[in-house]
C-alpha atoms as a PDB file:
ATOM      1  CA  UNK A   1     -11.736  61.616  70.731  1.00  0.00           C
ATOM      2  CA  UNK A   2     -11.802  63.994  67.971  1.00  0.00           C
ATOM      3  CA  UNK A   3     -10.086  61.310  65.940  1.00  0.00           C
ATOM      4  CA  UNK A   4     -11.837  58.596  66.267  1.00  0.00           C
ATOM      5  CA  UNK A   5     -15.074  60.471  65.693  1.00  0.00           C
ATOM      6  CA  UNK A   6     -13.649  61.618  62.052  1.00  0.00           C
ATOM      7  CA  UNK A   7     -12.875  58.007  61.181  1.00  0.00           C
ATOM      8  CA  UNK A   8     -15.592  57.435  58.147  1.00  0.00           C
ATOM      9  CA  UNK A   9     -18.064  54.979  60.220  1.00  0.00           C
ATOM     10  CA  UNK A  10     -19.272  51.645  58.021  1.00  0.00           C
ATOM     11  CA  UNK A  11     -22.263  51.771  56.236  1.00  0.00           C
ATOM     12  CA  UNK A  12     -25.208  49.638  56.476  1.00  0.00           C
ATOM     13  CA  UNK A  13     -24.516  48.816  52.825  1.00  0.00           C
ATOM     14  CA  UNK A  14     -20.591  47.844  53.733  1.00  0.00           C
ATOM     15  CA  UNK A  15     -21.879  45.868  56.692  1.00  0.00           C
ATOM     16  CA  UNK A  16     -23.918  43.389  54.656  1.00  0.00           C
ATOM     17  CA  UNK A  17     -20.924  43.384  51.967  1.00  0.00           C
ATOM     18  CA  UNK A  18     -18.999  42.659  54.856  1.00  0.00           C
ATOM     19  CA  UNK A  19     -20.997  39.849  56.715  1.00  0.00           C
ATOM     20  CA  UNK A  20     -21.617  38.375  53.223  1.00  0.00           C
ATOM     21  CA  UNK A  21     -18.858  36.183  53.433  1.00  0.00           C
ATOM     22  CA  UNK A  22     -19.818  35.009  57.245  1.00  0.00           C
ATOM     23  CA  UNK A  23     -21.485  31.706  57.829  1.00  0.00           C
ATOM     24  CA  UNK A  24     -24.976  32.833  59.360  1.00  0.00           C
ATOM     25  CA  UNK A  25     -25.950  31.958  63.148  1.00  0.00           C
ATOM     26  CA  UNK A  26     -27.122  28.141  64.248  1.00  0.00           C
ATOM     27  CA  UNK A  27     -30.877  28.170  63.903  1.00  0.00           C
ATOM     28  CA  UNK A  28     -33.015  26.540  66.133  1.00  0.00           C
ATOM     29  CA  UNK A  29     -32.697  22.383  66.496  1.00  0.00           C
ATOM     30  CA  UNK A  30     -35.169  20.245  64.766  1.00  0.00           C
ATOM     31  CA  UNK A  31     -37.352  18.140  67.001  1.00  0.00           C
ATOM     32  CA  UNK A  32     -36.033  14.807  65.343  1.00  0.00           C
ATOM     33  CA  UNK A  33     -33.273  14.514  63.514  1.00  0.00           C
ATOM     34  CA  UNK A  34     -33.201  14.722  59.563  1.00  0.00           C
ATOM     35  CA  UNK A  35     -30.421  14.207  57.024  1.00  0.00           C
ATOM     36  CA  UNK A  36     -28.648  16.740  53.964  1.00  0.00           C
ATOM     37  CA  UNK A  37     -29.132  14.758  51.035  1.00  0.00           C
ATOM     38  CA  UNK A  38     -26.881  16.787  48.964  1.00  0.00           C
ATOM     39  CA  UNK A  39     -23.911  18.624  49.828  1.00  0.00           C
ATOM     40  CA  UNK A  40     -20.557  19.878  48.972  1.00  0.00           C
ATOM     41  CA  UNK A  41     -18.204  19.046  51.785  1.00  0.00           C
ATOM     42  CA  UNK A  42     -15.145  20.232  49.364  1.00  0.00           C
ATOM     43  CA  UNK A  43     -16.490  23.432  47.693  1.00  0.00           C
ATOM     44  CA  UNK A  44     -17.289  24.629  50.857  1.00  0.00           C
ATOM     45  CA  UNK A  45     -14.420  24.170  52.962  1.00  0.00           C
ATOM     46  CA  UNK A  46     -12.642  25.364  50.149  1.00  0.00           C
ATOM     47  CA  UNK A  47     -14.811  28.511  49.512  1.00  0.00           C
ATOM     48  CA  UNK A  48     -15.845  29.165  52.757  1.00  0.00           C
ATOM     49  CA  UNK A  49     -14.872  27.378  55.472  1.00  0.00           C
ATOM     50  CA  UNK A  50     -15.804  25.756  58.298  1.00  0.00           C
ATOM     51  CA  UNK A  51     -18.521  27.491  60.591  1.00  0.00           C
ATOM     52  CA  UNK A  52     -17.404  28.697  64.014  1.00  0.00           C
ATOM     53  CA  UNK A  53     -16.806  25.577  66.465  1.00  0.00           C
ATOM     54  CA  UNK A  54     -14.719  24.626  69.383  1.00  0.00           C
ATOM     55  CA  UNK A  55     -14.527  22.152  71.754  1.00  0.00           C
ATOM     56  CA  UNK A  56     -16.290  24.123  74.155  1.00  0.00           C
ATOM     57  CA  UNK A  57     -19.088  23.598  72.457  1.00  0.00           C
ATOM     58  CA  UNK A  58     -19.346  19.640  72.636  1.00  0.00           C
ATOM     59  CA  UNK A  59     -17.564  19.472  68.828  1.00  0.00           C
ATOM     60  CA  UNK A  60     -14.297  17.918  68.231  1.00  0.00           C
ATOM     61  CA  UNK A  61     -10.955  18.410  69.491  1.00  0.00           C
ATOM     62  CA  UNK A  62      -8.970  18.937  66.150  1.00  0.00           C
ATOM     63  CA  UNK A  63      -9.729  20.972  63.470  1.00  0.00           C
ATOM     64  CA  UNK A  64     -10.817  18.348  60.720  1.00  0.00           C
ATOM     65  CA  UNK A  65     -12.626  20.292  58.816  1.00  0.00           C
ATOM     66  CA  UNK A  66     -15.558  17.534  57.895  1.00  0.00           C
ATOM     67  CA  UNK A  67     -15.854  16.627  61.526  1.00  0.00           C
ATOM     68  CA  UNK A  68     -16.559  20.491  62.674  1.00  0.00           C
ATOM     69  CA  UNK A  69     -19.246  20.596  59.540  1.00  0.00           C
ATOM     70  CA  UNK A  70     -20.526  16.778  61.037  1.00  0.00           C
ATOM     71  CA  UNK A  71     -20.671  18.154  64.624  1.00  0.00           C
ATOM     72  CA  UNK A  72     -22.101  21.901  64.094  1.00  0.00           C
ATOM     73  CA  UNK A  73     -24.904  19.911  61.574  1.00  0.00           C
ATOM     74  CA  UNK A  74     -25.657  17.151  64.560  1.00  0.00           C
ATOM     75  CA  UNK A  75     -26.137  19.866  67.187  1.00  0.00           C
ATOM     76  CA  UNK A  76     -29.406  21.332  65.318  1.00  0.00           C
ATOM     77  CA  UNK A  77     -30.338  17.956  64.300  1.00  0.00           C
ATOM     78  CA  UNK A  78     -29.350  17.268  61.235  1.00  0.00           C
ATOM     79  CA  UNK A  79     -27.166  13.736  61.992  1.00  0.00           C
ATOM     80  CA  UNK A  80     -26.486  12.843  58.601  1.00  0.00           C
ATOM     81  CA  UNK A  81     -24.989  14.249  55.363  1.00  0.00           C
ATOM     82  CA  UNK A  82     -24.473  13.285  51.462  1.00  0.00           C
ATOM     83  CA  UNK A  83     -21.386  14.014  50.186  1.00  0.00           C
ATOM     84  CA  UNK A  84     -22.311  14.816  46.387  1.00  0.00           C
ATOM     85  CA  UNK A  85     -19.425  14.560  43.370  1.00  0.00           C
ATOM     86  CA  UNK A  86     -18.816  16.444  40.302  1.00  0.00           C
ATOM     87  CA  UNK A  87     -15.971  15.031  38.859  1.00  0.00           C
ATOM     88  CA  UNK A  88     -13.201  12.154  39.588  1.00  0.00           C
ATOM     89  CA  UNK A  89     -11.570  14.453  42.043  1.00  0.00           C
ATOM     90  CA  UNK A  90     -14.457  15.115  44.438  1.00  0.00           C
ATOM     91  CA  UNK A  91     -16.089  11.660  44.059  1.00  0.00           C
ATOM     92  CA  UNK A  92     -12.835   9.784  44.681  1.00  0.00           C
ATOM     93  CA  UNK A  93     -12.457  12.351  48.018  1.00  0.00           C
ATOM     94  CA  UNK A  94     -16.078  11.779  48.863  1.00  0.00           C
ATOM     95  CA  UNK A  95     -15.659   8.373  48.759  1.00  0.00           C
ATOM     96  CA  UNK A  96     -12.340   7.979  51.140  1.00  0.00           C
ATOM     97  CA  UNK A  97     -14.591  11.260  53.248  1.00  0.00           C
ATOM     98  CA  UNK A  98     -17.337   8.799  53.487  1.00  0.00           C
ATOM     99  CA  UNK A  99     -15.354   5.899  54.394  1.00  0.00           C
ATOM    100  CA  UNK A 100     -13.540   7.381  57.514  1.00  0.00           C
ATOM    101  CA  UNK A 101     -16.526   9.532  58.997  1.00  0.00           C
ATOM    102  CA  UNK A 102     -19.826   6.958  59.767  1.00  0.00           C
ATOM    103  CA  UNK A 103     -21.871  10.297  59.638  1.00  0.00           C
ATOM    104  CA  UNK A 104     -21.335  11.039  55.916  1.00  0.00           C
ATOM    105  CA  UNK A 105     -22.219   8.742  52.624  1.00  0.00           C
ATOM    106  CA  UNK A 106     -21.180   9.537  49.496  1.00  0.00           C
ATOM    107  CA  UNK A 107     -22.300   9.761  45.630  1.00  0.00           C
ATOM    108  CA  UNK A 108     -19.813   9.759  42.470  1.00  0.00           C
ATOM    109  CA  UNK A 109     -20.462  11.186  39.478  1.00  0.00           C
ATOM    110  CA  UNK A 110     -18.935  13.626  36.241  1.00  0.00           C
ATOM    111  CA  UNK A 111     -21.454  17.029  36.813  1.00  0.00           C
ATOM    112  CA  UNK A 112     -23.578  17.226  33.561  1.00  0.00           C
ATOM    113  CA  UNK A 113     -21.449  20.702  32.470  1.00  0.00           C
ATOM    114  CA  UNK A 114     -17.843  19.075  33.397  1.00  0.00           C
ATOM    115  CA  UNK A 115     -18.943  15.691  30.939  1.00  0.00           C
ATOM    116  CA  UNK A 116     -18.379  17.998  27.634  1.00  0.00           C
ATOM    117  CA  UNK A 117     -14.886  19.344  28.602  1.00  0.00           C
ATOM    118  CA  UNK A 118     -13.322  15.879  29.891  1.00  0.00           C
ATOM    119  CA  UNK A 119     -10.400  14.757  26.982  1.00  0.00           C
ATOM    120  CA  UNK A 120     -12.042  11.013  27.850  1.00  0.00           C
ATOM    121  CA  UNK A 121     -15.412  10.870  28.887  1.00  0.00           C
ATOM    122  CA  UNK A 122     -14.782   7.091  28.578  1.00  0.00           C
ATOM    123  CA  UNK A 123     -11.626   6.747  31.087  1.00  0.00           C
ATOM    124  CA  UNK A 124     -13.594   9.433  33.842  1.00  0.00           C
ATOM    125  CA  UNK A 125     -16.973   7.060  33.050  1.00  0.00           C
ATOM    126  CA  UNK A 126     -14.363   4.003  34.137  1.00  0.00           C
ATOM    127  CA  UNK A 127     -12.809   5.435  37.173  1.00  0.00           C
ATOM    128  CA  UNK A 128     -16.424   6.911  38.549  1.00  0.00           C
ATOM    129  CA  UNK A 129     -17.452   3.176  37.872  1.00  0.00           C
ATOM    130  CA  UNK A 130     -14.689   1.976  39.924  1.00  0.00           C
ATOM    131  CA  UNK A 131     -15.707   4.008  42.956  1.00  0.00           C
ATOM    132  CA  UNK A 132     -19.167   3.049  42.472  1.00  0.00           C
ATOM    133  CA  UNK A 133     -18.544  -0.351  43.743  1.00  0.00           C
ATOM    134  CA  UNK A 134     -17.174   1.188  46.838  1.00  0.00           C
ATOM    135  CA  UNK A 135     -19.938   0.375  50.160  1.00  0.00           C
ATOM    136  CA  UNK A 136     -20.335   3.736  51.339  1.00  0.00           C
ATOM    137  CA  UNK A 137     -20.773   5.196  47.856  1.00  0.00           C
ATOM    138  CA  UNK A 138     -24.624   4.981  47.846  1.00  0.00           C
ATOM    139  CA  UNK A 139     -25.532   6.951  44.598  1.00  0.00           C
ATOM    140  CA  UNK A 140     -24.314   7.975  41.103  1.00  0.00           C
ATOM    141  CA  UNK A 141     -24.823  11.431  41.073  1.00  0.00           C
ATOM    142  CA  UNK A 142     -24.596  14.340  40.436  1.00  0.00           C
ATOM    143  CA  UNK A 143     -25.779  13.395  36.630  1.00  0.00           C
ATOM    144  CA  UNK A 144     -27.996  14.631  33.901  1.00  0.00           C
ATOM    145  CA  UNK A 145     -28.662  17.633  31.453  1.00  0.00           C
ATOM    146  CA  UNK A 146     -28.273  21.661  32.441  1.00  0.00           C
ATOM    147  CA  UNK A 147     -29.189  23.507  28.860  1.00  0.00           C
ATOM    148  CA  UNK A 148     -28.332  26.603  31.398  1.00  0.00           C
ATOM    149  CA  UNK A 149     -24.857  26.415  31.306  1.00  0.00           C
ATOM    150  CA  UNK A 150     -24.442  24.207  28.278  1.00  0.00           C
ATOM    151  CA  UNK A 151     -24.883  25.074  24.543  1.00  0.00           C
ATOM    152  CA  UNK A 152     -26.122  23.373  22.160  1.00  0.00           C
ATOM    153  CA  UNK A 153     -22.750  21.582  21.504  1.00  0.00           C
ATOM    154  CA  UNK A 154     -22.265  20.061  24.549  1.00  0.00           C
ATOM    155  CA  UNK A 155     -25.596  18.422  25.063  1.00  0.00           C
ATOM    156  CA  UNK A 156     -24.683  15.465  22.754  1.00  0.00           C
ATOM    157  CA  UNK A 157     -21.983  14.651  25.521  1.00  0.00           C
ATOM    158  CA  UNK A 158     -24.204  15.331  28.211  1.00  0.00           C
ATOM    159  CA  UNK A 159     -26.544  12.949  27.375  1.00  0.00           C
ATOM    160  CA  UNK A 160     -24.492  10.540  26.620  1.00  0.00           C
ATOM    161  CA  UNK A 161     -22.995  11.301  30.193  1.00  0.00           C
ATOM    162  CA  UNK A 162     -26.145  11.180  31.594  1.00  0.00           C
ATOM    163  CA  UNK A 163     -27.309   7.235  29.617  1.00  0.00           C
ATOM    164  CA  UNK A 164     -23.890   5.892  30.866  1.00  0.00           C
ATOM    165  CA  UNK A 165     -24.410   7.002  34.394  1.00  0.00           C
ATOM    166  CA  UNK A 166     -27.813   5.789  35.089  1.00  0.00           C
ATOM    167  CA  UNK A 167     -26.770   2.963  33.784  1.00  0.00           C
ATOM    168  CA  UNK A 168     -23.785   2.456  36.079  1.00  0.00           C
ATOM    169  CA  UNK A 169     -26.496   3.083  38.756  1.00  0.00           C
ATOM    170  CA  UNK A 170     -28.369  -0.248  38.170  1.00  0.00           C
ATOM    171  CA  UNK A 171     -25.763  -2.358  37.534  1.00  0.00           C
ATOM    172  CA  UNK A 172     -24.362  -1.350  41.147  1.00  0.00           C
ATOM    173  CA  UNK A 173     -27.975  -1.135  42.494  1.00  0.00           C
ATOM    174  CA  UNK A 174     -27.514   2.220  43.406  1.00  0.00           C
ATOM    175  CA  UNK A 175     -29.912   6.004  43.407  1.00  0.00           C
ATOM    176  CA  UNK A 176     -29.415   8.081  40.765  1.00  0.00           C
ATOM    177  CA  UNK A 177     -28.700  11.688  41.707  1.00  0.00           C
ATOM    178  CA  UNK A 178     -29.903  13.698  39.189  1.00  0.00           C
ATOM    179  CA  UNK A 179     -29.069  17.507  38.180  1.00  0.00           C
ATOM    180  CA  UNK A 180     -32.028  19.077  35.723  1.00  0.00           C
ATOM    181  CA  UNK A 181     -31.202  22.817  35.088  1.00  0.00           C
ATOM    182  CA  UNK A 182     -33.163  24.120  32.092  1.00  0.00           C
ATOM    183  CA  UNK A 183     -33.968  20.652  30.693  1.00  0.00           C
ATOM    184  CA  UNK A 184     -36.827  18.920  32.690  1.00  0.00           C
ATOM    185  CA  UNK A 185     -38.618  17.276  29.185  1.00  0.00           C
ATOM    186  CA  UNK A 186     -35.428  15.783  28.117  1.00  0.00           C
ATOM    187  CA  UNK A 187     -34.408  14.401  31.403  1.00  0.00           C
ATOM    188  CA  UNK A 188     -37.757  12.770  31.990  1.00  0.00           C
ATOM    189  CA  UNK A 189     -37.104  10.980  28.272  1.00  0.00           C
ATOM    190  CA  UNK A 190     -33.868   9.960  28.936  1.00  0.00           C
ATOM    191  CA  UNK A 191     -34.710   8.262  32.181  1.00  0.00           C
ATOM    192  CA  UNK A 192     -38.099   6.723  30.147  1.00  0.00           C
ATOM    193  CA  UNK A 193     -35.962   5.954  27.074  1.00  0.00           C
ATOM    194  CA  UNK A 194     -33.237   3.475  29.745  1.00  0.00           C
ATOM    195  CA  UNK A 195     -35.556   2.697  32.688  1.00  0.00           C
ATOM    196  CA  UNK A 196     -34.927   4.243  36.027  1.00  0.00           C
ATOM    197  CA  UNK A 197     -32.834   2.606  38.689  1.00  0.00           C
ATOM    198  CA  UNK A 198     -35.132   1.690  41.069  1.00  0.00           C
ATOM    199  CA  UNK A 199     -34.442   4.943  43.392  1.00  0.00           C
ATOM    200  CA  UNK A 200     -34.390   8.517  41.289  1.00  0.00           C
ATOM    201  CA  UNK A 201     -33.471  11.423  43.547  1.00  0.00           C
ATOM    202  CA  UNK A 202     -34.286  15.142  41.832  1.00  0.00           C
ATOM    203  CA  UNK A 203     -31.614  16.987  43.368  1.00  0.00           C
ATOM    204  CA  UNK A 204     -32.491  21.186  44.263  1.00  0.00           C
ATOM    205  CA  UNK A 205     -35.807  20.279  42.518  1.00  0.00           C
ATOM    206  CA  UNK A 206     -36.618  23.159  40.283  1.00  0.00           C
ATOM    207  CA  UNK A 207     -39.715  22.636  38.523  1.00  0.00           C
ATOM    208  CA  UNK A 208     -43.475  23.752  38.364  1.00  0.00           C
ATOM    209  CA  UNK A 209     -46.548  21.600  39.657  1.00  0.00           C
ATOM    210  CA  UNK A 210     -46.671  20.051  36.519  1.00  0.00           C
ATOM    211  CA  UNK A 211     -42.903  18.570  36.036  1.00  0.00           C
ATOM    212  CA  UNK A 212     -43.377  17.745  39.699  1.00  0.00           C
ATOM    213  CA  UNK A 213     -46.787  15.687  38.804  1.00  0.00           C
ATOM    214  CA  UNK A 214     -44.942  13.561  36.394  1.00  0.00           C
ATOM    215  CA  UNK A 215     -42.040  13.160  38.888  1.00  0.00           C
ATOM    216  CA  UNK A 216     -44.031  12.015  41.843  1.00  0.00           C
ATOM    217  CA  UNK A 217     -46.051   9.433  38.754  1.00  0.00           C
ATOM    218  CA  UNK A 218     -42.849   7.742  38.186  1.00  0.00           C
ATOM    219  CA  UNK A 219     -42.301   7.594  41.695  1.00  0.00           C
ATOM    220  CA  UNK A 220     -38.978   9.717  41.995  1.00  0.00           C
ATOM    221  CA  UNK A 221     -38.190  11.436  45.212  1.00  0.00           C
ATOM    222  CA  UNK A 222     -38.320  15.376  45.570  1.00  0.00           C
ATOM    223  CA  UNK A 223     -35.114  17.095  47.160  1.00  0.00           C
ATOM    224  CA  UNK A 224     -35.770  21.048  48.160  1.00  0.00           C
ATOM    225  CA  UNK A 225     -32.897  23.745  48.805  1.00  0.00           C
ATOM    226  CA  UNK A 226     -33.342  26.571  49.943  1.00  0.00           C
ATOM    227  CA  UNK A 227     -34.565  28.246  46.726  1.00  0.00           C
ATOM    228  CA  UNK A 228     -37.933  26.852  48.377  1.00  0.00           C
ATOM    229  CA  UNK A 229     -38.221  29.360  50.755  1.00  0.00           C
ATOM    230  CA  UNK A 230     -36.846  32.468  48.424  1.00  0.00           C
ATOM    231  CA  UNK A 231     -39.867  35.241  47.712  1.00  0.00           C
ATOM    232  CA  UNK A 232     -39.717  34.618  44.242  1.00  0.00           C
ATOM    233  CA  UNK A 233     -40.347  30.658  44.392  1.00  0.00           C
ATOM    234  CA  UNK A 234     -44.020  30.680  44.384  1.00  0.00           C
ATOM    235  CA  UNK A 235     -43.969  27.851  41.702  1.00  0.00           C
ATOM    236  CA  UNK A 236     -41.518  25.853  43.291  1.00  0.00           C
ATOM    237  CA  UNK A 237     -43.593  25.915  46.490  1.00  0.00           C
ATOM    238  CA  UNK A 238     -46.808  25.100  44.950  1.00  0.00           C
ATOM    239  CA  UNK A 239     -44.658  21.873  43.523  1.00  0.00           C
ATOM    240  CA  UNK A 240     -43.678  20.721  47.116  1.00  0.00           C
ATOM    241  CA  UNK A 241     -47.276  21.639  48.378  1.00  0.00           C
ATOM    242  CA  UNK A 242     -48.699  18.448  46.275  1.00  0.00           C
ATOM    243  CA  UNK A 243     -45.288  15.962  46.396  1.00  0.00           C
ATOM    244  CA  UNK A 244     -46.452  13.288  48.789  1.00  0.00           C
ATOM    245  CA  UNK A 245     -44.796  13.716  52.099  1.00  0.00           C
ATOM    246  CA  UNK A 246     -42.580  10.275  51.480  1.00  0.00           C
ATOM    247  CA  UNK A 247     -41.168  11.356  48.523  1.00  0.00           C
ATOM    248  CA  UNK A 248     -39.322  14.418  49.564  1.00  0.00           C
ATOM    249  CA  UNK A 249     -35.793  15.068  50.599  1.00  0.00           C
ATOM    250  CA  UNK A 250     -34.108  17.976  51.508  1.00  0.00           C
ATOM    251  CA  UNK A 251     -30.620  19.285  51.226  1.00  0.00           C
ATOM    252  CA  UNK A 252     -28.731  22.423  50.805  1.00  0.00           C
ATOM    253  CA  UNK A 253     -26.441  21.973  48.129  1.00  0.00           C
ATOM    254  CA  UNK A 254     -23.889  23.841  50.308  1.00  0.00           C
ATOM    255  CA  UNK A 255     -21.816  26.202  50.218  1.00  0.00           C
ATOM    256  CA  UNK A 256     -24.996  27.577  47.782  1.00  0.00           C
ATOM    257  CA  UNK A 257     -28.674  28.562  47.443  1.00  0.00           C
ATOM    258  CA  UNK A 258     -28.741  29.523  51.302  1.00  0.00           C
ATOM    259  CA  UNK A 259     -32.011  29.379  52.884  1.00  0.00           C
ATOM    260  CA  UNK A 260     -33.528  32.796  53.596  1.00  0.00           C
ATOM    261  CA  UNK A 261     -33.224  35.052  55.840  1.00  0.00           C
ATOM    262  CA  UNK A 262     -29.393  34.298  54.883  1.00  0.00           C
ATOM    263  CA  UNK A 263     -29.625  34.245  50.942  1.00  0.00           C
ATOM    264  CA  UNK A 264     -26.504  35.353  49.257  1.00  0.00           C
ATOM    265  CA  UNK A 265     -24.442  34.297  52.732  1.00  0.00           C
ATOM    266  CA  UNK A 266     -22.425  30.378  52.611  1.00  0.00           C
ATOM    267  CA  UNK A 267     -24.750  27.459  53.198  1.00  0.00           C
ATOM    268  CA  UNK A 268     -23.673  24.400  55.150  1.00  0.00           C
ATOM    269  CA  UNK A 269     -26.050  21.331  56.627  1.00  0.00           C
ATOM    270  CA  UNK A 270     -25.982  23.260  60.043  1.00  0.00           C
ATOM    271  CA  UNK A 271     -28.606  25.473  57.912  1.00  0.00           C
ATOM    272  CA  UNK A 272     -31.196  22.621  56.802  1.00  0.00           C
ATOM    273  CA  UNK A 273     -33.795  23.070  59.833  1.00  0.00           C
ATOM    274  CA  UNK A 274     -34.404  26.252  57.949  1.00  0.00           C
ATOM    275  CA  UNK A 275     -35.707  24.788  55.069  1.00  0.00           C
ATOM    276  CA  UNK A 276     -37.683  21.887  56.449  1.00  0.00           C
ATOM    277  CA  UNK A 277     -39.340  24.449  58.509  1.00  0.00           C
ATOM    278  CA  UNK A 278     -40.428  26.147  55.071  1.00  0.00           C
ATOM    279  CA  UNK A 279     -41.400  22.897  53.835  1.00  0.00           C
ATOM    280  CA  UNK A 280     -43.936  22.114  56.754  1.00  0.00           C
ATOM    281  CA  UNK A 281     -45.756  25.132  56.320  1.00  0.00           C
ATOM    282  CA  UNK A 282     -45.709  25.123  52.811  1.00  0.00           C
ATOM    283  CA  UNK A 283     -46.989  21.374  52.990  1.00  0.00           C
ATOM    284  CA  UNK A 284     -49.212  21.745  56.131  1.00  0.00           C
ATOM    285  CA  UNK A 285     -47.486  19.056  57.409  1.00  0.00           C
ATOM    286  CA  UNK A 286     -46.508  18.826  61.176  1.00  0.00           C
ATOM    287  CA  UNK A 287     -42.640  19.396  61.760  1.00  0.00           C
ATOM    288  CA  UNK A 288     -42.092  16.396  63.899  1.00  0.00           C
ATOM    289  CA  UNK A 289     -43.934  14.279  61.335  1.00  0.00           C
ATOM    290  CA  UNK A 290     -42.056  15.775  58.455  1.00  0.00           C
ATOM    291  CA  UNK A 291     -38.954  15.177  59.936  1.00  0.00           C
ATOM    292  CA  UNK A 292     -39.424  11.523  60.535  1.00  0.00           C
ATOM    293  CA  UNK A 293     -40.777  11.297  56.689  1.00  0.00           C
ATOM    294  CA  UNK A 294     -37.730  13.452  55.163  1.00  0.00           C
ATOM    295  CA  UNK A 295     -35.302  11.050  57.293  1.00  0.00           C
ATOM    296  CA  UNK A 296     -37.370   7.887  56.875  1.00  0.00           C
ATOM    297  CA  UNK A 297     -36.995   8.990  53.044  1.00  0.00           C
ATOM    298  CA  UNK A 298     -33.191   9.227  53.420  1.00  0.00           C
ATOM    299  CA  UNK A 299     -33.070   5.685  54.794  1.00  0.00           C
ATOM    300  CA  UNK A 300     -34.774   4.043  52.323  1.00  0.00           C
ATOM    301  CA  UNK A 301     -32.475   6.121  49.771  1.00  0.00           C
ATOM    302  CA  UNK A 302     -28.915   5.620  50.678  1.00  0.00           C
ATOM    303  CA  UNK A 303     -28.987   4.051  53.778  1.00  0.00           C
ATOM    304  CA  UNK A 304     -28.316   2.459  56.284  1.00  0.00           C
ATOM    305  CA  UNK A 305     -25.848   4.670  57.443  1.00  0.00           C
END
């Protein structure tokens, strides 16, 4: 006894360094179902994991790691996901992910801060173009301009990145995913200098009310993270306060930006009710009814699933 009480006992500080790494609890179901429109299927099994699942609990017998993440999402309502690429790797596995799981689509694309290290933008542009013709590869994305994590001498390639990709989106008649860190002026000319596609999808919007004005003008569609529902996002939710309900999405962007109470903790689809639960009190918009717009919204996007 004496012992074990001199053992050093964990702090409250070690706890949460501990439990950092942990996927955070189910939350409570949505009352109709909704979809992810973004997600990293492969960064976060990678990084992360898989949340805790088992048979027991209605999910699948084997331990494929995309059908745990399908059935943990399903079981608080969220019934479909998009599989998002950054490169050739993770667009040619989203693409073979999509085509053998009838829960998950899939978008191709070269990430905006990958386009300036590529020895050939021209051969990755050809193979992502390849894949685009693929049926369950529904959008070219992630593409665009990040002045965040790019210098100045990589935005030359980024934009040229960003022209070829939008238009590989309407030749295929596909959305355009698009990733705007840092650079909201310059993606809004780029997309007015070669004419949208006919779908634009802001992915983890991230502007004010007044890049989200111009946004909803053109007639793009909204997607909020978690970031909406982080203290510090009063901007951001006055943005999604005046986006017309039909032209938001929602995704996580998993394995980051975590929804709160669970910031800094591994994200996963499982986690979206928390965020569309923000968004209907940040809208004033009734859950059930902002569920049916968010998935009606993913339908008309890149479905039929």
């Amino acid at each position: 006894m004496l012992a074990a009480m001199s053992e050093p006992t964990e702090t409250r500080k070690q706890r949460a360094a501990r439990r950092a790494g942990e996927f955070p609890p189910v939350p409570e179901p949505l009352p109709r179902p909704v979809l992810d429109s973004h997600t990293h299927l492969d960064i976060t099994v990678s990084e992360a994991g898989v949340p805790p699942w088992s048979p027991a609990d209605g999910g699948p017998a084997d331990r494929d790691p995309v059908a745990v993440a399908v059935a943990v999402a399903a079981s608080v309502g969220v019934d479909r996901l998009v599989q998002v690429g950054v490169d050739v790797a993770s667009s040619r596995w989203g693409a073979d992910v999509a085509a053998d799981h009838p829960a998950v689509l899939a978008t191709v694309a070269l990430h905006p801060n990958e386009a300036p290290r590529l020895p050939d933008l021209d051969e990755a542009l050809r193979e992502i173009e390849a894949l685009a013709a693929r049926d369950r590869v529904r959008g070219i994305g992630e593409t665009g301009m990040d002045f965040f994590r790019t210098g100045e001498e990589g935005r030359a390639v980024q934009e040229e990145s960003f022209r070829a990709h939008i238009a590989i989106a309407k030749r295929y008649g596909k959305t355009l995913v698009v990733h705007d860190r840092d650079a909201h002026a310059d993606v809004l000319r780029i997309l007015d200098d070669e004419g949208a596609p006919d779908t634009v999808v802001l992915h983890c919007f991230s502007g004010d009310a007044d890049f989200a004005r111009e946004c909803v003008r053109r007639g793009y569609l909204l997607s909020f993270a978690g970031t909406v529902t982080f203290g510090s996002a009063a901007a951001l939710r006055e943005a999604a306060a005046l986006t017309p309900v039909e032209q938001i999405l929602v995704e996580t962007d998993a394995p980051y930006l975590t929804p709160m109470p669970h910031r800094g903790r591994p994200n996963a689809s499982y986690l979206i009710p928390l965020t569309v639960r923000s968004l209907a009190e940040t809208t004033g918009t009734d859950l059930d009814e902002l569920c049916a717009a968010v998935s009606a919204t993913g339908d008309r996007a890149f479905g039929p699933w």
